[in-house]
PDB file of N, CA and C in Angstrom:
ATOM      1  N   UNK A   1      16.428  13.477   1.988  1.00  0.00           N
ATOM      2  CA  UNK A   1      15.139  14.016   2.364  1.00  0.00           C
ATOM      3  C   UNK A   1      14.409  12.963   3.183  1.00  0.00           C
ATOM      4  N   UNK A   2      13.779  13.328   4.242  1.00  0.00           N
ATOM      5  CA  UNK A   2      13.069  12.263   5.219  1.00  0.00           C
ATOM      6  C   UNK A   2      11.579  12.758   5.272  1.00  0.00           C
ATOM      7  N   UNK A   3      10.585  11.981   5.124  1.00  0.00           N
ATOM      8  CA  UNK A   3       8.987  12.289   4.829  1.00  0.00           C
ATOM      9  C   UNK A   3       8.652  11.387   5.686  1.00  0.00           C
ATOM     10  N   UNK A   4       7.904  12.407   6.983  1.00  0.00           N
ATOM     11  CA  UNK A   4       7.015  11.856   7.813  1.00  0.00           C
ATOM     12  C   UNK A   4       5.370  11.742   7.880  1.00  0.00           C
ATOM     13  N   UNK A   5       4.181  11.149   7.535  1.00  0.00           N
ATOM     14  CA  UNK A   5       3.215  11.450   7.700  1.00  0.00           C
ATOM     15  C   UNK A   5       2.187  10.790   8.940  1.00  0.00           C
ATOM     16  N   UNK A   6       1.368  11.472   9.172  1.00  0.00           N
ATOM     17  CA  UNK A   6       0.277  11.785  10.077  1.00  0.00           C
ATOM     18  C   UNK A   6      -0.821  11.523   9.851  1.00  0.00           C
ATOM     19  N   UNK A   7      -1.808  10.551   9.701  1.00  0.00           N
ATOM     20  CA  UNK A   7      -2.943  10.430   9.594  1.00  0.00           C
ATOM     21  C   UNK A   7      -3.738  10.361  10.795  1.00  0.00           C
ATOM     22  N   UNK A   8      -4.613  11.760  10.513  1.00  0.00           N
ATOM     23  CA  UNK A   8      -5.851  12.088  11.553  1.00  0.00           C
ATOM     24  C   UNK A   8      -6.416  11.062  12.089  1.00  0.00           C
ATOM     25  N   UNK A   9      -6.412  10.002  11.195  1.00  0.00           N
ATOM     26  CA  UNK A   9      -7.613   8.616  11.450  1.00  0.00           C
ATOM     27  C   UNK A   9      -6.588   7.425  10.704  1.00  0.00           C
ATOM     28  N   UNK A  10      -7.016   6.244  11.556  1.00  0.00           N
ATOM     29  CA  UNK A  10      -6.114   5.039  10.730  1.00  0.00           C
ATOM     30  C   UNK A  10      -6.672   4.999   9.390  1.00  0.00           C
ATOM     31  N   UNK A  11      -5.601   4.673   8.733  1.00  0.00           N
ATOM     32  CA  UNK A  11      -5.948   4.909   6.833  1.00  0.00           C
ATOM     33  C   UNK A  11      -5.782   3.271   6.392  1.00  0.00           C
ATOM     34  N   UNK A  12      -6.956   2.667   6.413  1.00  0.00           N
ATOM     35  CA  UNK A  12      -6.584   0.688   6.731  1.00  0.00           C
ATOM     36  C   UNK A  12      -7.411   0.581   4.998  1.00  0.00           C
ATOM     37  N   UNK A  13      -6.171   0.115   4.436  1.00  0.00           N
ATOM     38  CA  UNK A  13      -6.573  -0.033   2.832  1.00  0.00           C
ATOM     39  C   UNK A  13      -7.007  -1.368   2.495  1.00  0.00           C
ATOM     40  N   UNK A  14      -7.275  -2.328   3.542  1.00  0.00           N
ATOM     41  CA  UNK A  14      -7.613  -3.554   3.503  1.00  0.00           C
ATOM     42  C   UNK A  14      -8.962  -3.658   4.145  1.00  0.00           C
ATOM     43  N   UNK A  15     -10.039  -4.338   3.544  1.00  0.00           N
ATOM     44  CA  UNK A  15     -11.536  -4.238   4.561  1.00  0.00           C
ATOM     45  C   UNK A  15     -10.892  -6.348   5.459  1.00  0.00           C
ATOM     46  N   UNK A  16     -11.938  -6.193   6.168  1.00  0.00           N
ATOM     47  CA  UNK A  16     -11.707  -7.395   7.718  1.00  0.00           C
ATOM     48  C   UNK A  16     -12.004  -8.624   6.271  1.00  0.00           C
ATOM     49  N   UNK A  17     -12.819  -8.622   5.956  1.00  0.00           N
ATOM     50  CA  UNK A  17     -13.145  -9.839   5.344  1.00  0.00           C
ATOM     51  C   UNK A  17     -13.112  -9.271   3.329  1.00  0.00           C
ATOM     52  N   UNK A  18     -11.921  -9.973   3.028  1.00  0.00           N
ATOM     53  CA  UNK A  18     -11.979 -10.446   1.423  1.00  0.00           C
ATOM     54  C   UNK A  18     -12.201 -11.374   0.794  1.00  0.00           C
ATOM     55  N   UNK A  19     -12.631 -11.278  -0.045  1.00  0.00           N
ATOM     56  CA  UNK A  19     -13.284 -12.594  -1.129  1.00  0.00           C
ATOM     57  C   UNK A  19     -13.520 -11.728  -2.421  1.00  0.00           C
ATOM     58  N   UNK A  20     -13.528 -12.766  -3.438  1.00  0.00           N
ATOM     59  CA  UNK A  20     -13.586 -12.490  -4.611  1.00  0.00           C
ATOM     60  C   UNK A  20     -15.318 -11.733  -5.167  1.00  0.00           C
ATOM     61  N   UNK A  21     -15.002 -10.867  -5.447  1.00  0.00           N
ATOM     62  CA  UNK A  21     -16.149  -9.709  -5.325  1.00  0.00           C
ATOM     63  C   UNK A  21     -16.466  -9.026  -4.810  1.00  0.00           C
ATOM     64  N   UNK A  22     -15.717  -9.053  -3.660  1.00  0.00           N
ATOM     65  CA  UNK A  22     -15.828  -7.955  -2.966  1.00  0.00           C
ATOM     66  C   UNK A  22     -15.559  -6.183  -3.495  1.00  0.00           C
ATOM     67  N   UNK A  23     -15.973  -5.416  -2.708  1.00  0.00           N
ATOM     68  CA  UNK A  23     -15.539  -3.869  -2.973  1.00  0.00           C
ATOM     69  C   UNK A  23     -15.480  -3.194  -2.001  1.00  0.00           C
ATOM     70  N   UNK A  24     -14.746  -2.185  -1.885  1.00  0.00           N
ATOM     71  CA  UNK A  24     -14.537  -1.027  -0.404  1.00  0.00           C
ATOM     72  C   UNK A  24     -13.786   0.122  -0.860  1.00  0.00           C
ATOM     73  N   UNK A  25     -14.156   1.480  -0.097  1.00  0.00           N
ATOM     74  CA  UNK A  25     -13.523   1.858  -0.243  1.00  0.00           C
ATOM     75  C   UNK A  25     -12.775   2.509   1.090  1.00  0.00           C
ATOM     76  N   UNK A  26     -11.364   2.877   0.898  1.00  0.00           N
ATOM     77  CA  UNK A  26     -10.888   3.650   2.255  1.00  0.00           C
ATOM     78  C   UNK A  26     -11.554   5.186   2.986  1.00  0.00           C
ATOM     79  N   UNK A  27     -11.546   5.441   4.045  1.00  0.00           N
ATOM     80  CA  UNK A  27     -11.753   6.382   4.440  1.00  0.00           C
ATOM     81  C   UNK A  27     -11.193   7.801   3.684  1.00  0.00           C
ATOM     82  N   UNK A  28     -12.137   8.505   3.842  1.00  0.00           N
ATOM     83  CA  UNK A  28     -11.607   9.986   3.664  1.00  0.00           C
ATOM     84  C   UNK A  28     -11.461  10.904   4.798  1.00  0.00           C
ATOM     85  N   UNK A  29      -9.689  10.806   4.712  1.00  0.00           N
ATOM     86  CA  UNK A  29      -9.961  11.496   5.340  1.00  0.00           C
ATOM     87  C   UNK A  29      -8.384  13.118   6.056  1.00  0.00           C
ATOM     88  N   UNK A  30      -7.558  13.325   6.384  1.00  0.00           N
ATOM     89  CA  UNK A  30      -7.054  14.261   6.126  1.00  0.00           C
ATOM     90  C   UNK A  30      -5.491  14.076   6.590  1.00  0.00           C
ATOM     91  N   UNK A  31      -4.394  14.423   6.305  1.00  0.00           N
ATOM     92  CA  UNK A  31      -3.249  13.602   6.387  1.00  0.00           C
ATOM     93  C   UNK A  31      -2.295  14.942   6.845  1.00  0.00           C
ATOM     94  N   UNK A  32      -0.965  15.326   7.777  1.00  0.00           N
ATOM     95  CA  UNK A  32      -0.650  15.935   7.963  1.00  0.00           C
ATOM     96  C   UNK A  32       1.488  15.045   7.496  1.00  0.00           C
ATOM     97  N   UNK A  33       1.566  16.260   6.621  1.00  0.00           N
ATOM     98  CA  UNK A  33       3.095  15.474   6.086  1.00  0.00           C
ATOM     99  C   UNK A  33       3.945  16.513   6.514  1.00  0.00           C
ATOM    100  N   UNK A  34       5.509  15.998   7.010  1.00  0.00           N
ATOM    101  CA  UNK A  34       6.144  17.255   7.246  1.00  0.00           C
ATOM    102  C   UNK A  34       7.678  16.620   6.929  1.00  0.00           C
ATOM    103  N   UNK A  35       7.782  16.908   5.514  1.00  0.00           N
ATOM    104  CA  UNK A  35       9.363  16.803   5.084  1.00  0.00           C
ATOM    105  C   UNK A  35      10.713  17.643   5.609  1.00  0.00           C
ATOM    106  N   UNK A  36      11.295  16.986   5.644  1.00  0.00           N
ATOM    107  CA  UNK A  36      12.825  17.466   6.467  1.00  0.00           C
ATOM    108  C   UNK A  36      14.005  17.129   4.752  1.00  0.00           C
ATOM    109  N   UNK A  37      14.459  18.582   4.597  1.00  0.00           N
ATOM    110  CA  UNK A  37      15.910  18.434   3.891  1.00  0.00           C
ATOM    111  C   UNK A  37      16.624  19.342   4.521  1.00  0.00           C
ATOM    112  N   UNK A  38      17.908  18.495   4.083  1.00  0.00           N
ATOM    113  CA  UNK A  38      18.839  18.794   4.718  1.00  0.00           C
ATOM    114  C   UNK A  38      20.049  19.674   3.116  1.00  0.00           C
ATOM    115  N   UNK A  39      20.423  20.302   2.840  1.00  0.00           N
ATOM    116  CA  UNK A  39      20.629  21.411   2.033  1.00  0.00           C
ATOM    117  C   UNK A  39      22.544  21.503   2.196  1.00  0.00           C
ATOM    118  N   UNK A  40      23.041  21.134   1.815  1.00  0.00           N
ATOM    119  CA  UNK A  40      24.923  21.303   1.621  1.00  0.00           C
ATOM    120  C   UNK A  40      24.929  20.824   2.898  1.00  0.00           C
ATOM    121  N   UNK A  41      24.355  20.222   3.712  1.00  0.00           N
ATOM    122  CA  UNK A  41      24.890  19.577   5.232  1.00  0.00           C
ATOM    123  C   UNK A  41      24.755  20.585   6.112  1.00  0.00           C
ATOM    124  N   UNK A  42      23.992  22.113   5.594  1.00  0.00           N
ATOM    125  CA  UNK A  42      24.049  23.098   6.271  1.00  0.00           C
ATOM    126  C   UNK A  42      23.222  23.182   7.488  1.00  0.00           C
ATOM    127  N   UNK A  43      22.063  23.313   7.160  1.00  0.00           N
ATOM    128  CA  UNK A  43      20.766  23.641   7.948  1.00  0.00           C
ATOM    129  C   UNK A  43      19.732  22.651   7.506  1.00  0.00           C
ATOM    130  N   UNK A  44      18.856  22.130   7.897  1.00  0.00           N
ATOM    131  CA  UNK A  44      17.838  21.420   7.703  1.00  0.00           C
ATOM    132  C   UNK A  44      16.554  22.380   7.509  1.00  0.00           C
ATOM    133  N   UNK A  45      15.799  21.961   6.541  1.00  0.00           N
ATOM    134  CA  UNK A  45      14.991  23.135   5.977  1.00  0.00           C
ATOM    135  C   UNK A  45      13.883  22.040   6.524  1.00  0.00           C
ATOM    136  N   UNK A  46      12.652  22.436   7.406  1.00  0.00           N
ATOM    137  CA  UNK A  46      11.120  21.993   8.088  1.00  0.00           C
ATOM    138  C   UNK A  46      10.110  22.453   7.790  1.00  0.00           C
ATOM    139  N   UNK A  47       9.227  21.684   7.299  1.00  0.00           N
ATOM    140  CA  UNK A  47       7.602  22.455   7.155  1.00  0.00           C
ATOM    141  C   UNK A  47       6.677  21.736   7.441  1.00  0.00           C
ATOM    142  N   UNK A  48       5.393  21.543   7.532  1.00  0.00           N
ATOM    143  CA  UNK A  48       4.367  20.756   7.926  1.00  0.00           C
ATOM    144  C   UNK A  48       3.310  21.077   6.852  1.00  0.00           C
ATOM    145  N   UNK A  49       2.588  20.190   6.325  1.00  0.00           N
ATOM    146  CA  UNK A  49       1.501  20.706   5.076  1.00  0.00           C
ATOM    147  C   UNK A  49       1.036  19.395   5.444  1.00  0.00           C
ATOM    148  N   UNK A  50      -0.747  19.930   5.671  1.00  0.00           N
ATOM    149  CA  UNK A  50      -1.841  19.034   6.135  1.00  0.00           C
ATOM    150  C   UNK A  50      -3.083  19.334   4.626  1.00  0.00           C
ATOM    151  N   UNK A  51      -2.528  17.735   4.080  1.00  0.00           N
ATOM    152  CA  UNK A  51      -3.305  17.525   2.862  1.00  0.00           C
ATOM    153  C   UNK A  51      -4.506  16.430   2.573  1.00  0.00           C
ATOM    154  N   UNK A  52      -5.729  16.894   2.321  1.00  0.00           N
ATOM    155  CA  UNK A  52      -6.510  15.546   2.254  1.00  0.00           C
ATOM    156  C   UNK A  52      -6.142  14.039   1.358  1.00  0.00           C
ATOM    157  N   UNK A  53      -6.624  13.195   2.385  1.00  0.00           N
ATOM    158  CA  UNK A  53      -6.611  12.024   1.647  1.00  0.00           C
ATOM    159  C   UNK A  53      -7.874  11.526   0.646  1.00  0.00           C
ATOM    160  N   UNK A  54      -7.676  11.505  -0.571  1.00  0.00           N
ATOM    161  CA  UNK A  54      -9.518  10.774  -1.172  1.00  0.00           C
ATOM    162  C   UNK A  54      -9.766   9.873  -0.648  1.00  0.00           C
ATOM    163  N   UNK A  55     -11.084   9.021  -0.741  1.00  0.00           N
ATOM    164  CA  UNK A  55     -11.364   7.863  -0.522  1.00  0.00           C
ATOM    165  C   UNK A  55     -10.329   7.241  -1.717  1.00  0.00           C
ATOM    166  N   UNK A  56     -10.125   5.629  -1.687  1.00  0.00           N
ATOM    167  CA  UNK A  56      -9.766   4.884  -2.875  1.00  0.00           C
ATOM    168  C   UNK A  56     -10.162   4.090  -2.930  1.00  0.00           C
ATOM    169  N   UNK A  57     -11.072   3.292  -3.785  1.00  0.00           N
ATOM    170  CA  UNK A  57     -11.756   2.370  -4.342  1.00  0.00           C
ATOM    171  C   UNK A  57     -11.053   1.152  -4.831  1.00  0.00           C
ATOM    172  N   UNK A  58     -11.458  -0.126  -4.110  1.00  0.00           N
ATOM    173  CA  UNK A  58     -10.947  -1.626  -4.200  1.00  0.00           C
ATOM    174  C   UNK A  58     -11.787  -2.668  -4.839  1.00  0.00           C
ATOM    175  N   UNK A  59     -11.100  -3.389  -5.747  1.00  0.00           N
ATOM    176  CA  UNK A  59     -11.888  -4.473  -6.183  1.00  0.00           C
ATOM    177  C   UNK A  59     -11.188  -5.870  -5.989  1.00  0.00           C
ATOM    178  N   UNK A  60     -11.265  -6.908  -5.055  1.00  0.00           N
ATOM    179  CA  UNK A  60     -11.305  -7.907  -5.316  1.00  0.00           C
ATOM    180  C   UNK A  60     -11.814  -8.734  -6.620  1.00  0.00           C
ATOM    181  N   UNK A  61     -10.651  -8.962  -7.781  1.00  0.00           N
ATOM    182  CA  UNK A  61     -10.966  -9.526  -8.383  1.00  0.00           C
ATOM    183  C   UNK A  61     -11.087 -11.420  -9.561  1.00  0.00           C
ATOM    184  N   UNK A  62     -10.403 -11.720  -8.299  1.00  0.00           N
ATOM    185  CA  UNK A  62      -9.916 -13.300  -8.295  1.00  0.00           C
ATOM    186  C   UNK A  62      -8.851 -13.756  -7.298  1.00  0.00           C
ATOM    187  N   UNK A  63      -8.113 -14.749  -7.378  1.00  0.00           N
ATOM    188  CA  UNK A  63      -7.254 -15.594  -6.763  1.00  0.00           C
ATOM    189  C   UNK A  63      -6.087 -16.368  -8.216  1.00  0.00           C
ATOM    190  N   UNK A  64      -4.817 -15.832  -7.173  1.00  0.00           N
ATOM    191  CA  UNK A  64      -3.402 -16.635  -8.035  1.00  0.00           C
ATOM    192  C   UNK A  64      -2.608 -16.584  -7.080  1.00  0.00           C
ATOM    193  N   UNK A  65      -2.124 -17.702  -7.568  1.00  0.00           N
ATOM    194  CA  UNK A  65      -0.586 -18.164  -7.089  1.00  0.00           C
ATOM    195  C   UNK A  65       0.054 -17.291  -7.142  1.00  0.00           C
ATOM    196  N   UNK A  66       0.996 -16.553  -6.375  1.00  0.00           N
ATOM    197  CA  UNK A  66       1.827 -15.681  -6.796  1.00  0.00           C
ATOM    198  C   UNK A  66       3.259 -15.855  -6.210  1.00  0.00           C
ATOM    199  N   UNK A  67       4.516 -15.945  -7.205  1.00  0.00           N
ATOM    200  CA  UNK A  67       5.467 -16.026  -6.359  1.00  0.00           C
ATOM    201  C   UNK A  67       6.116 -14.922  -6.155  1.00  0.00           C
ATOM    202  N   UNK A  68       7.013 -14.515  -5.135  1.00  0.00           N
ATOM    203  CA  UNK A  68       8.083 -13.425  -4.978  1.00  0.00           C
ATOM    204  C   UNK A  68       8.758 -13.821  -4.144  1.00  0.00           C
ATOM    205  N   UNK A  69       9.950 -13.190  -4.074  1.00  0.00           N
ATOM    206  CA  UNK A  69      11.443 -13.068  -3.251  1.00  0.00           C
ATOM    207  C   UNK A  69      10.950 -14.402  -1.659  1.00  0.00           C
ATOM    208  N   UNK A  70       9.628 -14.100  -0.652  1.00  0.00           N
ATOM    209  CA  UNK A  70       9.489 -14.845   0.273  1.00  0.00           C
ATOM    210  C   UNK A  70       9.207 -15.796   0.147  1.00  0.00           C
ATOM    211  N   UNK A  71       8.537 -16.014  -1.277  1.00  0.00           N
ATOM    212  CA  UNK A  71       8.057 -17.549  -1.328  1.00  0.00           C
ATOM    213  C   UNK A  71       6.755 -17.174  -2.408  1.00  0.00           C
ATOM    214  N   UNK A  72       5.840 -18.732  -2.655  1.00  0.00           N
ATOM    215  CA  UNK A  72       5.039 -18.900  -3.221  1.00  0.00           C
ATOM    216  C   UNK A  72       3.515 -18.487  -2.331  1.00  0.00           C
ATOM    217  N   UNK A  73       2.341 -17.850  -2.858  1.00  0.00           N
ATOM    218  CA  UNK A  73       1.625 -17.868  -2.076  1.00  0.00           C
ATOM    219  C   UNK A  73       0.084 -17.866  -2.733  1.00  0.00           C
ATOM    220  N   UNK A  74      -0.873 -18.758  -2.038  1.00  0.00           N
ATOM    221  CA  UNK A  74      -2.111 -18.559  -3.311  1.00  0.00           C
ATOM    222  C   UNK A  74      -2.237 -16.840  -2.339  1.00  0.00           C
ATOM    223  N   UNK A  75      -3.203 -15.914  -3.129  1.00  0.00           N
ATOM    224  CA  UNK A  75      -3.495 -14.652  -2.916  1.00  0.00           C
ATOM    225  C   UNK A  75      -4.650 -14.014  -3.878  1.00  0.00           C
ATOM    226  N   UNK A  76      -5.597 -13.453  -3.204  1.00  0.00           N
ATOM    227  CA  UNK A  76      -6.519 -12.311  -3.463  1.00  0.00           C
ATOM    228  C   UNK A  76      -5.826 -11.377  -4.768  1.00  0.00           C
ATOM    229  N   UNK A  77      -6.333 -11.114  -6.028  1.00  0.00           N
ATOM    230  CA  UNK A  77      -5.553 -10.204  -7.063  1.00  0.00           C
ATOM    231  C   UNK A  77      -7.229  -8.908  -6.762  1.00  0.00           C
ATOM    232  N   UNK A  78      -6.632  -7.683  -5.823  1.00  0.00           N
ATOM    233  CA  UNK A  78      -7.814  -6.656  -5.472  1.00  0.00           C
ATOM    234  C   UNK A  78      -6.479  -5.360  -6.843  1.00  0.00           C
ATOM    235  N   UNK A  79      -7.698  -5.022  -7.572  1.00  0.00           N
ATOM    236  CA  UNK A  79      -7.355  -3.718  -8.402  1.00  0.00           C
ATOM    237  C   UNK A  79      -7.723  -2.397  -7.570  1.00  0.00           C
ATOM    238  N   UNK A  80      -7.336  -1.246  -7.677  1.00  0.00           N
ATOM    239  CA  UNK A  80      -7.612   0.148  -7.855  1.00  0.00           C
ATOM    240  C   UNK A  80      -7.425   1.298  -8.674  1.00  0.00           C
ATOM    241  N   UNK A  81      -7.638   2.029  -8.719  1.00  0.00           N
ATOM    242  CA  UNK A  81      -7.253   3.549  -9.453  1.00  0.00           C
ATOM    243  C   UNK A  81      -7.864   2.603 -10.974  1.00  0.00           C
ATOM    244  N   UNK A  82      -8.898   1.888 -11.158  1.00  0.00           N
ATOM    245  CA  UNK A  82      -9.249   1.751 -12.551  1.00  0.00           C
ATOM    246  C   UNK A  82      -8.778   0.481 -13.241  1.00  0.00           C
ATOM    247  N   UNK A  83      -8.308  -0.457 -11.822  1.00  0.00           N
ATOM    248  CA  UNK A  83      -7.588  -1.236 -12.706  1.00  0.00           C
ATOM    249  C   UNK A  83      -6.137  -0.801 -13.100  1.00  0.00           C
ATOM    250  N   UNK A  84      -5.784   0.042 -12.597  1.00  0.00           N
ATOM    251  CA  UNK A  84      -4.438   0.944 -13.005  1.00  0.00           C
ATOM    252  C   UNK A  84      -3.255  -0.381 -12.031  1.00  0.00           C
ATOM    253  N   UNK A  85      -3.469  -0.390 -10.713  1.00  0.00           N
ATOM    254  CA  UNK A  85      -2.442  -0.890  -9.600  1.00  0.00           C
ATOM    255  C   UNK A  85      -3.428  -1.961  -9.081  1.00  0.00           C
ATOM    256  N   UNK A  86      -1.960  -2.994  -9.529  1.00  0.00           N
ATOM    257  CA  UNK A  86      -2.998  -4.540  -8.733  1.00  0.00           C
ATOM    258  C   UNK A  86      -1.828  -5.033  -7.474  1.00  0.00           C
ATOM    259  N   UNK A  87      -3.098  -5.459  -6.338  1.00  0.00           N
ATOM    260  CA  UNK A  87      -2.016  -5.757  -5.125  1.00  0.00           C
ATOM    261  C   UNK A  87      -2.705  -7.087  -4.890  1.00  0.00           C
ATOM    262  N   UNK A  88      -1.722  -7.622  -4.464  1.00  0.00           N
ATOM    263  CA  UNK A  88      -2.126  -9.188  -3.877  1.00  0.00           C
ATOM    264  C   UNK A  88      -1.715  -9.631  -2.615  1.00  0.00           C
ATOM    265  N   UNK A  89      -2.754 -10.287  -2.062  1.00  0.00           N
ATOM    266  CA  UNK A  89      -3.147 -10.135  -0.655  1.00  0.00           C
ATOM    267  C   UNK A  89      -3.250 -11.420  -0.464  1.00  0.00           C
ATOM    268  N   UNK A  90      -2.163 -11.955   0.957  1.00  0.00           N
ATOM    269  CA  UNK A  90      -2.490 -13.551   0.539  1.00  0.00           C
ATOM    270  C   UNK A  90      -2.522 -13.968   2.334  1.00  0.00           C
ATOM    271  N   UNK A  91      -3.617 -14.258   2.581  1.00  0.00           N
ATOM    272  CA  UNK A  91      -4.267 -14.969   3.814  1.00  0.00           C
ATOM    273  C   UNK A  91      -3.020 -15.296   5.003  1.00  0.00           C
ATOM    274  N   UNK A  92      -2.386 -16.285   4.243  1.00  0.00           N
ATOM    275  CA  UNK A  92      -1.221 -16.667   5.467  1.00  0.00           C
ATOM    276  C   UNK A  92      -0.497 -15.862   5.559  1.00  0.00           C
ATOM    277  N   UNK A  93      -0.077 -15.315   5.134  1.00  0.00           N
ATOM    278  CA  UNK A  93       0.879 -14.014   5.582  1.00  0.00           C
ATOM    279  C   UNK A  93       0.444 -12.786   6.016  1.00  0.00           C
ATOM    280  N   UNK A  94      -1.278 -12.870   6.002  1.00  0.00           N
ATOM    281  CA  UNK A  94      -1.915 -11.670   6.608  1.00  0.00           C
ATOM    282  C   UNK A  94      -1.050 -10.353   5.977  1.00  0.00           C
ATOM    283  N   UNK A  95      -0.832 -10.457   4.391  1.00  0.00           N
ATOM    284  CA  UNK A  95      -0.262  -8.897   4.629  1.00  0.00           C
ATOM    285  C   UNK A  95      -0.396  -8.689   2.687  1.00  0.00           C
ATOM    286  N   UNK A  96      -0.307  -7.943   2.077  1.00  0.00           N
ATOM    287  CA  UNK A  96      -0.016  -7.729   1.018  1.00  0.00           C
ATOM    288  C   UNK A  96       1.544  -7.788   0.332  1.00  0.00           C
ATOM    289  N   UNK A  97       1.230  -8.913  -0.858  1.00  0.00           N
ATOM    290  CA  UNK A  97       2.579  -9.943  -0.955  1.00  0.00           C
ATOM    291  C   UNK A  97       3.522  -8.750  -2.177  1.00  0.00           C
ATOM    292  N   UNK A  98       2.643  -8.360  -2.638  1.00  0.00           N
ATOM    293  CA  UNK A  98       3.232  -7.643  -4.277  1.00  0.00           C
ATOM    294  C   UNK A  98       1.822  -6.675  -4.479  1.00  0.00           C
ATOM    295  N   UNK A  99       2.599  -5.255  -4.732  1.00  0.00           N
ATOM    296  CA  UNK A  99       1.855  -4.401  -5.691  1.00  0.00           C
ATOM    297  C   UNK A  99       2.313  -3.746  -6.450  1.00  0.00           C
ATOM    298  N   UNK A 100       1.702  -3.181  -7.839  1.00  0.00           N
ATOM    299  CA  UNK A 100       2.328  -3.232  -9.373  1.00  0.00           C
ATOM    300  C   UNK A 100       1.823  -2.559  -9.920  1.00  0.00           C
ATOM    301  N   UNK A 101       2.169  -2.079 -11.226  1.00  0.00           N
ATOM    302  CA  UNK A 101       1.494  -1.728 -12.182  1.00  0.00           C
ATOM    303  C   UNK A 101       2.357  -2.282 -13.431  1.00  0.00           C
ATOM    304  N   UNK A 102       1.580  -2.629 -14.515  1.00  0.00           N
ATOM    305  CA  UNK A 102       2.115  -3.111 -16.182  1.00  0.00           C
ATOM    306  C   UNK A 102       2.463  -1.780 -16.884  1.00  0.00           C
ATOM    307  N   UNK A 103       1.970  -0.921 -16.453  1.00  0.00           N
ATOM    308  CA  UNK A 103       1.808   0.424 -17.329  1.00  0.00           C
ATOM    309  C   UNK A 103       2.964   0.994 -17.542  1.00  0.00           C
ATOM    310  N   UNK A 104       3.800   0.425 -18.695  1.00  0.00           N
ATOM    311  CA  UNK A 104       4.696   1.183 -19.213  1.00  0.00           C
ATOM    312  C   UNK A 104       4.932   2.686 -18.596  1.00  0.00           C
ATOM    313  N   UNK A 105       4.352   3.727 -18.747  1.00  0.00           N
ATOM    314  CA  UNK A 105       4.371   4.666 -18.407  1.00  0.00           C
ATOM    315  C   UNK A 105       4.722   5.008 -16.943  1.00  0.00           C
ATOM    316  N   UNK A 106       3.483   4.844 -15.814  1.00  0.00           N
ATOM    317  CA  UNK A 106       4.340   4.776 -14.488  1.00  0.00           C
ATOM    318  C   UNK A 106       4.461   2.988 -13.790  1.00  0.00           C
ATOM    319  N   UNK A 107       5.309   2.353 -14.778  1.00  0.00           N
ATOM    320  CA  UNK A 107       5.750   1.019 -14.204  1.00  0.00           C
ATOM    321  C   UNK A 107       6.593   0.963 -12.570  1.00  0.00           C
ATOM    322  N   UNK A 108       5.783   0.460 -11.906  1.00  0.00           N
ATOM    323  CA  UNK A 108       6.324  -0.461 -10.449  1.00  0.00           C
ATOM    324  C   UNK A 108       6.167  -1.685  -9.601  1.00  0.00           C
ATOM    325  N   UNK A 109       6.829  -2.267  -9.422  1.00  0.00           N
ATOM    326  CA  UNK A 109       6.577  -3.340  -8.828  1.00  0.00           C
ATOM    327  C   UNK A 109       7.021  -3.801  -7.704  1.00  0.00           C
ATOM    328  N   UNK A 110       6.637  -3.585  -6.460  1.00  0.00           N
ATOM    329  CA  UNK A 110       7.208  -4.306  -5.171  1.00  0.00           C
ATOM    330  C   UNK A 110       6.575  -5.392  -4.753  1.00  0.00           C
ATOM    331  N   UNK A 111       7.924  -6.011  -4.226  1.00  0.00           N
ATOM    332  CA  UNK A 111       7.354  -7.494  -3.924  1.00  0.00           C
ATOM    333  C   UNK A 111       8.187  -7.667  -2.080  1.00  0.00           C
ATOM    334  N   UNK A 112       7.213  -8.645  -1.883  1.00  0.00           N
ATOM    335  CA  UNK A 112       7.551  -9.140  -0.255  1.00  0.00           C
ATOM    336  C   UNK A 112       9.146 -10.217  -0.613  1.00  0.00           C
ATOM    337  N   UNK A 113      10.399  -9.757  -0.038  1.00  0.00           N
ATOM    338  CA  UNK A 113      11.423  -9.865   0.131  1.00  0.00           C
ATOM    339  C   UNK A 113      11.291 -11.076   1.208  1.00  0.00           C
ATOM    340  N   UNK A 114      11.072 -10.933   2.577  1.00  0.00           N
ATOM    341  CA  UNK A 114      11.271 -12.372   3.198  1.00  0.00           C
ATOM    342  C   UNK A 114      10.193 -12.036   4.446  1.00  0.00           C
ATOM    343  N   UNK A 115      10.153 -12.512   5.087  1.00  0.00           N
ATOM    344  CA  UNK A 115       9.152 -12.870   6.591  1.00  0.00           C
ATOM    345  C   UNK A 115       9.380 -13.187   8.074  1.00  0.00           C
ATOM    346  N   UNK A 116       9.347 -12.794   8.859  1.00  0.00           N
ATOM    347  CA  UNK A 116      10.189 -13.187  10.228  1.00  0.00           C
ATOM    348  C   UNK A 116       8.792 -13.546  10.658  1.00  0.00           C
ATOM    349  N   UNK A 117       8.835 -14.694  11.725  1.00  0.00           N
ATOM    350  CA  UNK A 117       7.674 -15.168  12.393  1.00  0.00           C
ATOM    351  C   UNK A 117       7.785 -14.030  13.623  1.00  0.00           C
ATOM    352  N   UNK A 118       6.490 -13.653  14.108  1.00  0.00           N
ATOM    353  CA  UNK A 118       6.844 -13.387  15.718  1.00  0.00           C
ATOM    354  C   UNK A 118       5.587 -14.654  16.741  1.00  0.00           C
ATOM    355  N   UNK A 119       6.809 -14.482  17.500  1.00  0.00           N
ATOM    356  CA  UNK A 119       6.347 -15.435  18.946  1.00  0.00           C
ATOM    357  C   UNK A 119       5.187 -14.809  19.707  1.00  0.00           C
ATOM    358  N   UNK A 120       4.295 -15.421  19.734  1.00  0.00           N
ATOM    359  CA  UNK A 120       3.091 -14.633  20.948  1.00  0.00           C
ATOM    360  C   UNK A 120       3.455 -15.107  22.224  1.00  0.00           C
TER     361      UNK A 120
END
């Protein structure tokens, strides 16, 4: 199965400037998805379904070291959904290093694997 989506408007889950206390939330705003399966190798089955996005609510709520697969990195620990999913956001790498949840129930965890520089 291959899932393509469409956002009406850039959907930027990061605000320009973080620091510890900060809060934001993302835009609301409306998302157009259109999954492709493919069925015994027969025919490929197509549809398009244009579904809103909520806003989602961010909390910057400290700074840690965090290591994963690319390396060590100090990083921003910003919560959402309640404290439910924590992502960490770490300056030099301009990007979000690891996001997670502890919650037994829907447990996940991805982490930043490695880094390629690009040349300007």
């Amino acid at each position: 199965m291959k899932l393509d989506a469409d956002f009406e408007v850039p959907y930027t889950l990061l605000t320009k400037y973080i620091e510890v206390g900060a809060q934001w939330a993302t835009p609301s705003t409306n998302a157009s998805v259109q999954p492709r399966l493919i069925l015994f190798f027969i025919f490929p089955l197509e549809y398009k379904l244009k579904i809103p996005v909520l806003s989602i609510y961010f909390d910057c709520v400290g700074e840690e070291t965090i290591t994963v697969p690319a390396g060590s990195f100090d990083a921003f620990k910003i919560t959402t959904i309640g404290g439910l999913i924590n992502l960490y956001y770490a300056p030099e790498t301009r990007n979000i290093i690891k996001i997670g949840t502890e919650e037994s129930d829907i447990y996940f965890d991805l982490q930043l694997k490695s880094m390629k520089s690009k040349s300007l």
